[in-house]
C-alpha atoms as a PDB file:
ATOM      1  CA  UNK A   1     210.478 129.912 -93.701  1.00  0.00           C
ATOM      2  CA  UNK A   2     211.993 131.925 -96.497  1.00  0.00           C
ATOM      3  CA  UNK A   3     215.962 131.587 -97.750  1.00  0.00           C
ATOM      4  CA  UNK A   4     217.031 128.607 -99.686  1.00  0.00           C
ATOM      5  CA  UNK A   5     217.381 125.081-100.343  1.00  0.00           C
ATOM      6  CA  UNK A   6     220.130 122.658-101.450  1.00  0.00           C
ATOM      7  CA  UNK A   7     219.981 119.574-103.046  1.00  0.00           C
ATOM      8  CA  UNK A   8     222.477 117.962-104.911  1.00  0.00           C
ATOM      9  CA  UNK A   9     224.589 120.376-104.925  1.00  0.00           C
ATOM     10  CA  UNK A  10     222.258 122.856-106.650  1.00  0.00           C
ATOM     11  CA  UNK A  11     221.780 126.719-104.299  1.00  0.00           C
ATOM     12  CA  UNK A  12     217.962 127.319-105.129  1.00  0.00           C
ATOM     13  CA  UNK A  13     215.950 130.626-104.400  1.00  0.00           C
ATOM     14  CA  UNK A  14     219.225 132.493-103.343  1.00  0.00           C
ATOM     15  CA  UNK A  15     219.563 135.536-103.951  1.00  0.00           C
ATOM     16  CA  UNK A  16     223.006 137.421-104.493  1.00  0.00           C
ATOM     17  CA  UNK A  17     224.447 140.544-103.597  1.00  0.00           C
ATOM     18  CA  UNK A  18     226.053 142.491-106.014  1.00  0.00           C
ATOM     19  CA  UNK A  19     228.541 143.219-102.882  1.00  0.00           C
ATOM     20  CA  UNK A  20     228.967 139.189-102.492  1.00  0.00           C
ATOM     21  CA  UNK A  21     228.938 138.361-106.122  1.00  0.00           C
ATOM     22  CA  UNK A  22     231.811 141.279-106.193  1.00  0.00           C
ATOM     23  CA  UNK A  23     233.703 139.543-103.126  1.00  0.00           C
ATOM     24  CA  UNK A  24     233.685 136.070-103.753  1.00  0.00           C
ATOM     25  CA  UNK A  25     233.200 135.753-108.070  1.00  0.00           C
ATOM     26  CA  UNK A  26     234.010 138.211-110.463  1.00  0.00           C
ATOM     27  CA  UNK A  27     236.711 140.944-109.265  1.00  0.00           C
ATOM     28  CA  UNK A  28     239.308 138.596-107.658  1.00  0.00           C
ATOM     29  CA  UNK A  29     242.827 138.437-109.431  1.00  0.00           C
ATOM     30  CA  UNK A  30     245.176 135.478-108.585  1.00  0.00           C
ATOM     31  CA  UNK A  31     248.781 136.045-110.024  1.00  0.00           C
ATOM     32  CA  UNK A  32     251.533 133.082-109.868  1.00  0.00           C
ATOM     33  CA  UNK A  33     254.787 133.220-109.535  1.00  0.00           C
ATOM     34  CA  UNK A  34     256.369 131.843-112.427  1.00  0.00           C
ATOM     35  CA  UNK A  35     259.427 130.761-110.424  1.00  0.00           C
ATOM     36  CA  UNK A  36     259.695 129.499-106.656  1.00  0.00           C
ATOM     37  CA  UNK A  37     261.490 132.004-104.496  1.00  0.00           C
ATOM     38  CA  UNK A  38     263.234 130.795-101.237  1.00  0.00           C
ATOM     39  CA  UNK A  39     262.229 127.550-101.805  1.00  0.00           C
ATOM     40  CA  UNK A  40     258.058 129.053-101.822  1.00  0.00           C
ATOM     41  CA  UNK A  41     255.989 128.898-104.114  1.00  0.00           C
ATOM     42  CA  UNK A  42     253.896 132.132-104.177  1.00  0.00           C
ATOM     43  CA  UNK A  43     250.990 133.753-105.359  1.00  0.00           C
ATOM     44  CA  UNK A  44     248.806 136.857-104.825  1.00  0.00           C
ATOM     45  CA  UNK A  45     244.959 136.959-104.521  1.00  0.00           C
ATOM     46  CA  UNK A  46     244.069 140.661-105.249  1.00  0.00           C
ATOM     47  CA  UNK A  47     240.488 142.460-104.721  1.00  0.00           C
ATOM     48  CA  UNK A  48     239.686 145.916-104.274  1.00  0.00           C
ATOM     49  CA  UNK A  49     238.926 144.717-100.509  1.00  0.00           C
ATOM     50  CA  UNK A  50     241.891 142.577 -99.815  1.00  0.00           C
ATOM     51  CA  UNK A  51     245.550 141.495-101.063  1.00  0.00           C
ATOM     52  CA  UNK A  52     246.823 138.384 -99.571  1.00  0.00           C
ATOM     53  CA  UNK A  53     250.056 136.325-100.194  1.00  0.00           C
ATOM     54  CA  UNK A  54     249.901 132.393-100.040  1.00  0.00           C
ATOM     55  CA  UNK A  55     253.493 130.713 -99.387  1.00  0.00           C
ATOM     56  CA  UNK A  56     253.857 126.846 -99.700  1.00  0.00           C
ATOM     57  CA  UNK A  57     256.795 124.893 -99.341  1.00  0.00           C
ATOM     58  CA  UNK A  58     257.659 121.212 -99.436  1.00  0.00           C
ATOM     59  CA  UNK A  59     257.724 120.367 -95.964  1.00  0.00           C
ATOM     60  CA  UNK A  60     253.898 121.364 -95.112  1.00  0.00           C
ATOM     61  CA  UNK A  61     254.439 124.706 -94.983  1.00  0.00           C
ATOM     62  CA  UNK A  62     251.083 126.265 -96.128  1.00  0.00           C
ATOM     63  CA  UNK A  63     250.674 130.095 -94.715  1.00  0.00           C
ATOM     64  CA  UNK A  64     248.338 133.164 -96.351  1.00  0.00           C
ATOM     65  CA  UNK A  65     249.588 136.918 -95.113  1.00  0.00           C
ATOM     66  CA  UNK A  66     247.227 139.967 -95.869  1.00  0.00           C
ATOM     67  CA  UNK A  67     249.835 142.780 -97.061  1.00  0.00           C
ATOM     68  CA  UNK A  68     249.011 146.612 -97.480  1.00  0.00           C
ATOM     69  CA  UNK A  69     249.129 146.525-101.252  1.00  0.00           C
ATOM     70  CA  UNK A  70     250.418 144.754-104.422  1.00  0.00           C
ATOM     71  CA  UNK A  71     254.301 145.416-105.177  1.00  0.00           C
ATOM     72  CA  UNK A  72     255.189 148.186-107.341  1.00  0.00           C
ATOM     73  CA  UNK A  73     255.946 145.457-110.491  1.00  0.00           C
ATOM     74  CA  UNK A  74     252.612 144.119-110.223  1.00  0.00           C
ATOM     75  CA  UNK A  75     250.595 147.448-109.708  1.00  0.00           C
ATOM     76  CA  UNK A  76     249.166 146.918-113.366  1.00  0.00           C
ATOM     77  CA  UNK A  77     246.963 144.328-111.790  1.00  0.00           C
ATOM     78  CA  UNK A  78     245.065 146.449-109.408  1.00  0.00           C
ATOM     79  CA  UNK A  79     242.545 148.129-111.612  1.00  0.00           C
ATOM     80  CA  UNK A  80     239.872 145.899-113.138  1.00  0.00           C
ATOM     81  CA  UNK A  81     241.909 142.573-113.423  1.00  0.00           C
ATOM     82  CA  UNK A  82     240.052 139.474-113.067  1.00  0.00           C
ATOM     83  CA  UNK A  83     241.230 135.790-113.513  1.00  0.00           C
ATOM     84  CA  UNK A  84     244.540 133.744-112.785  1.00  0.00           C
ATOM     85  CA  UNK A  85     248.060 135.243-114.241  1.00  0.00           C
ATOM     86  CA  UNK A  86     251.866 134.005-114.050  1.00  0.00           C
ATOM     87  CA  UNK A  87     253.609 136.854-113.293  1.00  0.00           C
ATOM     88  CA  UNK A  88     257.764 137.316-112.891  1.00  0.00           C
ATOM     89  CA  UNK A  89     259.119 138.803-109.787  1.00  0.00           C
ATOM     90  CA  UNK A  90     261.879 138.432-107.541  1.00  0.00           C
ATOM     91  CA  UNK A  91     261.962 138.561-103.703  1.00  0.00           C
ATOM     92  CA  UNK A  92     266.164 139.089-102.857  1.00  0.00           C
ATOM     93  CA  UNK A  93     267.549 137.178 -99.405  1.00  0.00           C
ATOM     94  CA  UNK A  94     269.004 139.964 -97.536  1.00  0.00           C
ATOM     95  CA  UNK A  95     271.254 139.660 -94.649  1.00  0.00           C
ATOM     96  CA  UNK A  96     271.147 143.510 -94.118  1.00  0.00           C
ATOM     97  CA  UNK A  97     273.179 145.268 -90.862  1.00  0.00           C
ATOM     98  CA  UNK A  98     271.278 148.249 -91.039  1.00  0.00           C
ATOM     99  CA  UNK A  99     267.854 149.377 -91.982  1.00  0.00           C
ATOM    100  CA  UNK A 100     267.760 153.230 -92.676  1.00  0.00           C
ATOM    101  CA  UNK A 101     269.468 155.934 -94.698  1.00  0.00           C
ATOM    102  CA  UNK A 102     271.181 154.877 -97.882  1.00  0.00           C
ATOM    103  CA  UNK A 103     270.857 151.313 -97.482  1.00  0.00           C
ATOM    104  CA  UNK A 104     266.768 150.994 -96.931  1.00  0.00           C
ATOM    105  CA  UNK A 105     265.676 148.177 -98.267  1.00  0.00           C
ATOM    106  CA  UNK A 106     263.262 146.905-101.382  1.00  0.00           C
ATOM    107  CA  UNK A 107     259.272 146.547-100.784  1.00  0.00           C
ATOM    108  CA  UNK A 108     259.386 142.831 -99.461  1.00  0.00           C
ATOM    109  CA  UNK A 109     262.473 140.387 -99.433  1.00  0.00           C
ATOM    110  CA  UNK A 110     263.067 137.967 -97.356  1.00  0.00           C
ATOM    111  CA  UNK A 111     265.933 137.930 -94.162  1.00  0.00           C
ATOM    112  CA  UNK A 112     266.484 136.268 -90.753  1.00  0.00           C
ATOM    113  CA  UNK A 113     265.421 138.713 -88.428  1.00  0.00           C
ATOM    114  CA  UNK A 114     265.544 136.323 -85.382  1.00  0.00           C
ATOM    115  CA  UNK A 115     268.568 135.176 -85.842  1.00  0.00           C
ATOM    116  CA  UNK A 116     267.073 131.399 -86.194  1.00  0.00           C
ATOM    117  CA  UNK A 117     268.497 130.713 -89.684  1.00  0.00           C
ATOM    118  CA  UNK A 118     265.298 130.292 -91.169  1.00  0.00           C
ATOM    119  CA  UNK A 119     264.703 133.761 -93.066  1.00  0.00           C
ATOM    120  CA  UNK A 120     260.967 135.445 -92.610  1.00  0.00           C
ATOM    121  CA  UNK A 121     259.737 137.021 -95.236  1.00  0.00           C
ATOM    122  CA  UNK A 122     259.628 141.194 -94.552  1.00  0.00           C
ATOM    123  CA  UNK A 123     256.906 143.593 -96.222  1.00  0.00           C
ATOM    124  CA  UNK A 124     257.734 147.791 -95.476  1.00  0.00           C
ATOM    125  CA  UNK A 125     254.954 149.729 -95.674  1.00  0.00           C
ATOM    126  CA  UNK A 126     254.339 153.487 -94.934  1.00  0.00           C
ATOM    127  CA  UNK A 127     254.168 155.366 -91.551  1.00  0.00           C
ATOM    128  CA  UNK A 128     254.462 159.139 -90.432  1.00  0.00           C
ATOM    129  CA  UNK A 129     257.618 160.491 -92.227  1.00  0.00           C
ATOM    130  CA  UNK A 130     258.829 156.654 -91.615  1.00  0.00           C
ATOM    131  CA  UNK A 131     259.417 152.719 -92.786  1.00  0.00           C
ATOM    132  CA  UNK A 132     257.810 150.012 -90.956  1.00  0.00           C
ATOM    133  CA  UNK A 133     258.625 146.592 -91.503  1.00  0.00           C
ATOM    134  CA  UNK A 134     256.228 143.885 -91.339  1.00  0.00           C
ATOM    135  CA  UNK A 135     258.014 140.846 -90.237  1.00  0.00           C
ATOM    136  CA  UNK A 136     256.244 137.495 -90.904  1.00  0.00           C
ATOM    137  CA  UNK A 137     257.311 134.044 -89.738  1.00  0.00           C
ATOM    138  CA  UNK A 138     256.964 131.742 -92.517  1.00  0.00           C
ATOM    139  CA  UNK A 139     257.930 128.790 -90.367  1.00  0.00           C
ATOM    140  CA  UNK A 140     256.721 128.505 -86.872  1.00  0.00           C
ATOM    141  CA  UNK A 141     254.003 130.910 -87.346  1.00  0.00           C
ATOM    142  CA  UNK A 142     252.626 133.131 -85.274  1.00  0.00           C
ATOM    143  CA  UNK A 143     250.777 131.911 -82.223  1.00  0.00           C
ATOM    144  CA  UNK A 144     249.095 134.976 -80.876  1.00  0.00           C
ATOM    145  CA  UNK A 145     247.417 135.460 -84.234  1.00  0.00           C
ATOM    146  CA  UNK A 146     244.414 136.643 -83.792  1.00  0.00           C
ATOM    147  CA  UNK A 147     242.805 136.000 -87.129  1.00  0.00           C
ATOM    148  CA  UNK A 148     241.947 132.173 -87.757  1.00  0.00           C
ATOM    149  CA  UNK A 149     243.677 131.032 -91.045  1.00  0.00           C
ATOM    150  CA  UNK A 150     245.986 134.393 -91.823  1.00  0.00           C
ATOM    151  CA  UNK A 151     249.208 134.554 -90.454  1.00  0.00           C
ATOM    152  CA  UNK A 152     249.738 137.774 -89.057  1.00  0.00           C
ATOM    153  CA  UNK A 153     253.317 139.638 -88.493  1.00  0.00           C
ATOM    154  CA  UNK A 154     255.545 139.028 -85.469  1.00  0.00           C
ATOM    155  CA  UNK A 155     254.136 142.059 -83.136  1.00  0.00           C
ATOM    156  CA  UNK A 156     255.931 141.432 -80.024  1.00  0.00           C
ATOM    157  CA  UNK A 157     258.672 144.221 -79.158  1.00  0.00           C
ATOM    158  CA  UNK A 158     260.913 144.316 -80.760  1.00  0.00           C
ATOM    159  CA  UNK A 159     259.447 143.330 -84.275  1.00  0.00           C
ATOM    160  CA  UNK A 160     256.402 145.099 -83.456  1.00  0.00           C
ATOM    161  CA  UNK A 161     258.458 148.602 -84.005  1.00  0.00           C
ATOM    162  CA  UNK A 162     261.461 147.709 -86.824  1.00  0.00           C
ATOM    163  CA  UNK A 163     261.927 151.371 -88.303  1.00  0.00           C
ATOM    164  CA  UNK A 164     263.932 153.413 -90.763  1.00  0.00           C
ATOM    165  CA  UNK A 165     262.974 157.051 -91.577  1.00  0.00           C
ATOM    166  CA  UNK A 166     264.025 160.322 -93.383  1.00  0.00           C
ATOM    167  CA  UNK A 167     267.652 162.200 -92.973  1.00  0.00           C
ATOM    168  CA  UNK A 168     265.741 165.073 -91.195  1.00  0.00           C
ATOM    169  CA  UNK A 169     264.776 162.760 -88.306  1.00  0.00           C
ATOM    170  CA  UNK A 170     266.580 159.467 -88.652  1.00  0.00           C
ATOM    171  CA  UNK A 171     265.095 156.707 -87.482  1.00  0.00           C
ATOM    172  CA  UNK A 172     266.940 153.388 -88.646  1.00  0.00           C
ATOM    173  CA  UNK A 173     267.414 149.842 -86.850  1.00  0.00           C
ATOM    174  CA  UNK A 174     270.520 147.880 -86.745  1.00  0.00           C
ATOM    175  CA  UNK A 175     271.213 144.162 -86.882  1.00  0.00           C
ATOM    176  CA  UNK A 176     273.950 142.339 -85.902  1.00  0.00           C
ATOM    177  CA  UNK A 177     274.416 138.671 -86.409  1.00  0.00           C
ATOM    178  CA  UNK A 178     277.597 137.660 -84.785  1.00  0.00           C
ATOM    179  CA  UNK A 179     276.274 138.957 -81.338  1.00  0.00           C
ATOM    180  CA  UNK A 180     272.653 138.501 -82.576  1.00  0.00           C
ATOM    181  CA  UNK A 181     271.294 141.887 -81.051  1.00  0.00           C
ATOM    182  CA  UNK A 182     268.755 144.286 -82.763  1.00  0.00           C
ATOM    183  CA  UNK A 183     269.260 147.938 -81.792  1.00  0.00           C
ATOM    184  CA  UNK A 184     265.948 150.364 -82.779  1.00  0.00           C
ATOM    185  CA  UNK A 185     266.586 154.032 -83.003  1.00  0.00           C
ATOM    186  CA  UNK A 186     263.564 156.005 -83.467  1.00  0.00           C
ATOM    187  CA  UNK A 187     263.052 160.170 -83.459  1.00  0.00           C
ATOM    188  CA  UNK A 188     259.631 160.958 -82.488  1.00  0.00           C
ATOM    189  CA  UNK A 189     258.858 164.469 -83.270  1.00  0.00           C
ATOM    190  CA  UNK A 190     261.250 166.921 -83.330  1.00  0.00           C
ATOM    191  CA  UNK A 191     262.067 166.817 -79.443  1.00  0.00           C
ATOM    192  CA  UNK A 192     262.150 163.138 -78.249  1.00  0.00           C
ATOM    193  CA  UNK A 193     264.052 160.087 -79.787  1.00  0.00           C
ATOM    194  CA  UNK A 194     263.712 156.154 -78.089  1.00  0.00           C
ATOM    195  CA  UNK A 195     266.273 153.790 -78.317  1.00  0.00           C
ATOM    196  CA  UNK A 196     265.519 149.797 -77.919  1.00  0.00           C
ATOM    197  CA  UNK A 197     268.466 147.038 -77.447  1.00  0.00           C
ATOM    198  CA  UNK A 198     267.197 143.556 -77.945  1.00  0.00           C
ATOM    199  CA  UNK A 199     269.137 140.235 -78.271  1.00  0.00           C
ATOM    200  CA  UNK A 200     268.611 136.784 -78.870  1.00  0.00           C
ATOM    201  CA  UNK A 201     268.206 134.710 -75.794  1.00  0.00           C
ATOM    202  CA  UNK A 202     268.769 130.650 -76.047  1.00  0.00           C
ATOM    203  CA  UNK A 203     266.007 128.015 -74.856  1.00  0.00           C
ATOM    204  CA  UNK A 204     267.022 125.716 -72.390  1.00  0.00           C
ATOM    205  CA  UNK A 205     265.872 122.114 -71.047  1.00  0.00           C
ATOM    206  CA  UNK A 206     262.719 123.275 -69.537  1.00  0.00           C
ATOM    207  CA  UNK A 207     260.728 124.455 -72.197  1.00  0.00           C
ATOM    208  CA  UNK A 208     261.786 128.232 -72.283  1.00  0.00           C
ATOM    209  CA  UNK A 209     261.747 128.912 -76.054  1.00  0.00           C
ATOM    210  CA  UNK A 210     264.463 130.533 -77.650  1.00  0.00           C
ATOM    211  CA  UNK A 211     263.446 133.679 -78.730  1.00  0.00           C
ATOM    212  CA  UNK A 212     264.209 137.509 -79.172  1.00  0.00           C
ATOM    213  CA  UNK A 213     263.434 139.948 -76.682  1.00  0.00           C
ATOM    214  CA  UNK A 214     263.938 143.550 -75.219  1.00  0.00           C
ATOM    215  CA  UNK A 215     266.093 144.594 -72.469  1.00  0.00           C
ATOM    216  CA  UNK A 216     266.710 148.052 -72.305  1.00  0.00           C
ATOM    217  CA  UNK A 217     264.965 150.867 -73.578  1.00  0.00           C
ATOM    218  CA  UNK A 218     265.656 154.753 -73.148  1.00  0.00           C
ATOM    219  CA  UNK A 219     263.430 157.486 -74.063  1.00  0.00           C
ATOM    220  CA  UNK A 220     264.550 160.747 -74.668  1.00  0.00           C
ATOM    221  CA  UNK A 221     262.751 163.677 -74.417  1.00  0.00           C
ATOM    222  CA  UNK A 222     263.703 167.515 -74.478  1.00  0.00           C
ATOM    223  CA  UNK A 223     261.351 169.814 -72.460  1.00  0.00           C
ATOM    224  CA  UNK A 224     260.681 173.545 -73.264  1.00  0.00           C
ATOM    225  CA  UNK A 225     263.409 174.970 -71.198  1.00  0.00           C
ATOM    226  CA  UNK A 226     265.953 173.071 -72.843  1.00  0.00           C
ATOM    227  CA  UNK A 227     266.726 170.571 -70.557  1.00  0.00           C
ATOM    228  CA  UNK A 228     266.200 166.702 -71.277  1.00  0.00           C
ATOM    229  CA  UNK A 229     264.413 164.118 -69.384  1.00  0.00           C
ATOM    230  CA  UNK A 230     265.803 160.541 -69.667  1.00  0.00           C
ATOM    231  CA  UNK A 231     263.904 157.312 -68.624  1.00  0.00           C
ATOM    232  CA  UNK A 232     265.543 154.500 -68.582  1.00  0.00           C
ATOM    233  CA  UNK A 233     263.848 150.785 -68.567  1.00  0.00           C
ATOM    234  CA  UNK A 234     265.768 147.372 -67.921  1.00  0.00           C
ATOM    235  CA  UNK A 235     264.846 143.447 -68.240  1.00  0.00           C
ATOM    236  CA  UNK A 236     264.204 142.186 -64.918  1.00  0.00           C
ATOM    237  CA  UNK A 237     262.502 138.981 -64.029  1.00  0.00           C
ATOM    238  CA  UNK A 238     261.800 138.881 -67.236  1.00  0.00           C
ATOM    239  CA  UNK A 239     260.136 142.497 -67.331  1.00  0.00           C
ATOM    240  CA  UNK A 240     260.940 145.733 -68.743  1.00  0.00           C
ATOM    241  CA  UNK A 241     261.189 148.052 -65.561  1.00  0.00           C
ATOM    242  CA  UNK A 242     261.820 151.613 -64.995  1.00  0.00           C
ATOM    243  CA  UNK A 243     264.793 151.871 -63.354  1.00  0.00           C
ATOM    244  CA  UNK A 244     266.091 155.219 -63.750  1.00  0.00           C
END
């Protein structure tokens, strides 16, 4: 039987891709943030195949998120580096009431987006004549990850669809904290536009987790002859229905 054998810690007869040997040794780029932010400590582990953040934090908080690409101040990195840097950069804490228009927001900060107190850290990245935003839950994770060991973004509705766009079709999402509702506006096109209303909804003594969700949605859409057909979908029993 061909392959290799290990003893004492020694690989023998093993032969190395130059794809492996590129993956694993000598084109990976760690860069440290010289200063905690949010009470993290963070760091980027950049390849050409893969960018991942890793977040600790005191209280056992140990969580690695794979992100589009590096942030604009650390773009010199992407070509060719290799080894471990300290880099300086600086993640705000927003507590934004709108995403969209004038007051879009930086590359990745961090903000309570489910009204929790404990503020997620946000990436935007790049859709059809649109912002997306990424929305990842530093804290209590993300249990319907389905990637073993990488935390991936919130993607139930309505954090699976957090928007802001162009003045030509406006697409923007709203926040506001003293009601704690989320309201998604979204053009589609030039004919159609969908509007979301979410809100926070308390647990209770029984287990029900306290959590976010949708209860209304409308889609819009205008037909060739000019006239507009409206559905309409409501929360009930705990399901968004058509009602109208």
């Amino acid at each position: 039987m061909s392959g290799c054998s290990c003893e004492k810690g020694k690989i023998h007869n093993m032969e190395v891709s130059e794809c492996e040997k590129a993956f694993f040794g000598d084109s990976i780029a760690v860069l440290m943030l010289n200063k905690p932010q949010n009470g993290y400590h963070i760091s980027f582990i950049h390849s050409k195949q893969l960018n991942l953040m890793h977040f600790e934090r005191g209280d056992s908080i140990c969580q690695y998120c794979a992100i589009h690409k590096l942030p604009f101040e650390l773009r010199n990195y992407e070509e060719d580096s290799i080894g471990v840097f300290n880099v300086d950069i600086d993640f705000p804490i927003l507590k934004l009431d709108t995403l969209g228009g004038s007051k879009d927001a930086p590359d990745m900060f961090f903000m309570d987006m489910n009204f929790d107190d404990e503020e997620e850290f946000v990436v935007k990245h790049e859709g059809y004549n649109r912002f997306y935003y990424a929305c990842f839950d530093l804290v209590k994770g993300n249990w319907e990850s389905s990637c073993p060991g990488i935390l991936e973004s919130t993607n139930t509705p309505p954090y699976n669809n957090i928007v802001s766009g162009i003045v030509e079709q406006p697409s923007y999402t709203v926040f506001d904290y003293n009601e704690k509702t989320i309201y998604v506006y979204e053009t589609m096109g030039c004919c159609s536009f969908y509007e979301t209303w979410a809100k926070y909804y308390e647990g209770d003594m029984y287990g029900t987790e306290a959590k976010v969700k949708v209860y209304k949605k409308v889609h819009h859409d205008r037909r060739a002859d000019g006239t507009e057909h409206v559905e309409t979908y409501k929360l009930i029993n705990d399901t968004l229905t058509l009602v109208e």
